[in-house]
Protein backbone atom coordinates (compact mmCIF):
# COMPACT_ATOMS: atom_id res chain seq x y z
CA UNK A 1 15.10 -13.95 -9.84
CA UNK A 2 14.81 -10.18 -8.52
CA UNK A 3 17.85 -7.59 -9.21
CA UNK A 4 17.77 -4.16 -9.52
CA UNK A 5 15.60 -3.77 -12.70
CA UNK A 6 12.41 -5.81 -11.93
CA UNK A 7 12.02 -9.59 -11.85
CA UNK A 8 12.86 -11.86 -14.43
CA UNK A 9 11.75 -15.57 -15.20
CA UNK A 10 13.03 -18.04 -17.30
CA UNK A 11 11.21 -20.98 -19.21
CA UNK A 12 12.69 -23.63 -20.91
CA UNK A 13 10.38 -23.80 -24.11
CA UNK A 14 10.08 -27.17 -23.68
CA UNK A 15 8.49 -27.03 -20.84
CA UNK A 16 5.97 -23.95 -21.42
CA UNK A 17 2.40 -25.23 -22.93
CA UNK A 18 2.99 -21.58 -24.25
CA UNK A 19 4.22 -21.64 -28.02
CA UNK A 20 2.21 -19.77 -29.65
CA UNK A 21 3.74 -15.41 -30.33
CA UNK A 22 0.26 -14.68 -29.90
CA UNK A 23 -0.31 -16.65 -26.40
CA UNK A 24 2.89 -14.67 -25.11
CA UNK A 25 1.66 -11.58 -25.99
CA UNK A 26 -1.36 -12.39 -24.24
CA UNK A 27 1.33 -12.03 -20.99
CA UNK A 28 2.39 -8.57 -22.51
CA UNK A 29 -1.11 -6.79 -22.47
CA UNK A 30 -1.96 -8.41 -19.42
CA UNK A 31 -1.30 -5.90 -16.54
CA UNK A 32 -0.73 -1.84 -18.35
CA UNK A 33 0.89 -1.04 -14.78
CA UNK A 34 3.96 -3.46 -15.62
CA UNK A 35 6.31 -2.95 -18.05
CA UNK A 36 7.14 -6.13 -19.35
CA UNK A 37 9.96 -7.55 -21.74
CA UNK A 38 9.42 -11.25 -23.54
CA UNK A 39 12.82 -12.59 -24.79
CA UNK A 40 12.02 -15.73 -27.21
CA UNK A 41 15.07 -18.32 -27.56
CA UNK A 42 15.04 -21.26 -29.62
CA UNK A 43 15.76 -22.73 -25.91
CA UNK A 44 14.15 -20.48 -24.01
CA UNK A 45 11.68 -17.95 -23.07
CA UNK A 46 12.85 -15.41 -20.43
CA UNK A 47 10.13 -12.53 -19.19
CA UNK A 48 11.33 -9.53 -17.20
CA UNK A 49 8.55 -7.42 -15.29
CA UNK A 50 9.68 -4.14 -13.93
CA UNK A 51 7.00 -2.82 -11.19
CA UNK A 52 6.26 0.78 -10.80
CA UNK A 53 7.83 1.89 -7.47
CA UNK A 54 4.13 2.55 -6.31
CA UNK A 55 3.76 -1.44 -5.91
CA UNK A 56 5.00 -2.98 -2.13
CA UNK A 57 6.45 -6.01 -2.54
CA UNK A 58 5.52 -8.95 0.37
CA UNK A 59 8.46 -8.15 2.24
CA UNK A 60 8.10 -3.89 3.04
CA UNK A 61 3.98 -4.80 3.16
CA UNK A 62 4.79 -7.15 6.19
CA UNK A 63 7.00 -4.31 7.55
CA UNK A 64 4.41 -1.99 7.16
CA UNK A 65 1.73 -3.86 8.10
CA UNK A 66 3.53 -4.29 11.84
């Protein structure tokens, strides 16, 4: 799901192979360039990424592309 603050997906726990704080923080230090945010529910685990406004998204890079 996109709004105006980045992109967020949602995980049901259940679902995710990925239990473990320290396998979710893996996600975290991935990528320096995005700031990221890991919400952990007893239901749920949400992640919002917020891209710098240097990165194109698919969309504008088609656009520009043409």
């Amino acid at each position: 799901m996109k709004d105006d603050k980045g992109h967020s997906f949602v995980f049901q726990r259940a679902k995710l192979p990925m239990q473990d704080p320290l396998e979710l923080q893996l996600i975290h230090e991935a990528d320096d360039a995005l700031q990221k945010h890991i919400e952990v529910t007893e239901d749920e685990v949400k992640i919002r990424v917020n891209p710098p406004a240097s990165f194109l998204f698919f969309p504008k890079l088609k656009i520009k592309i043409h």
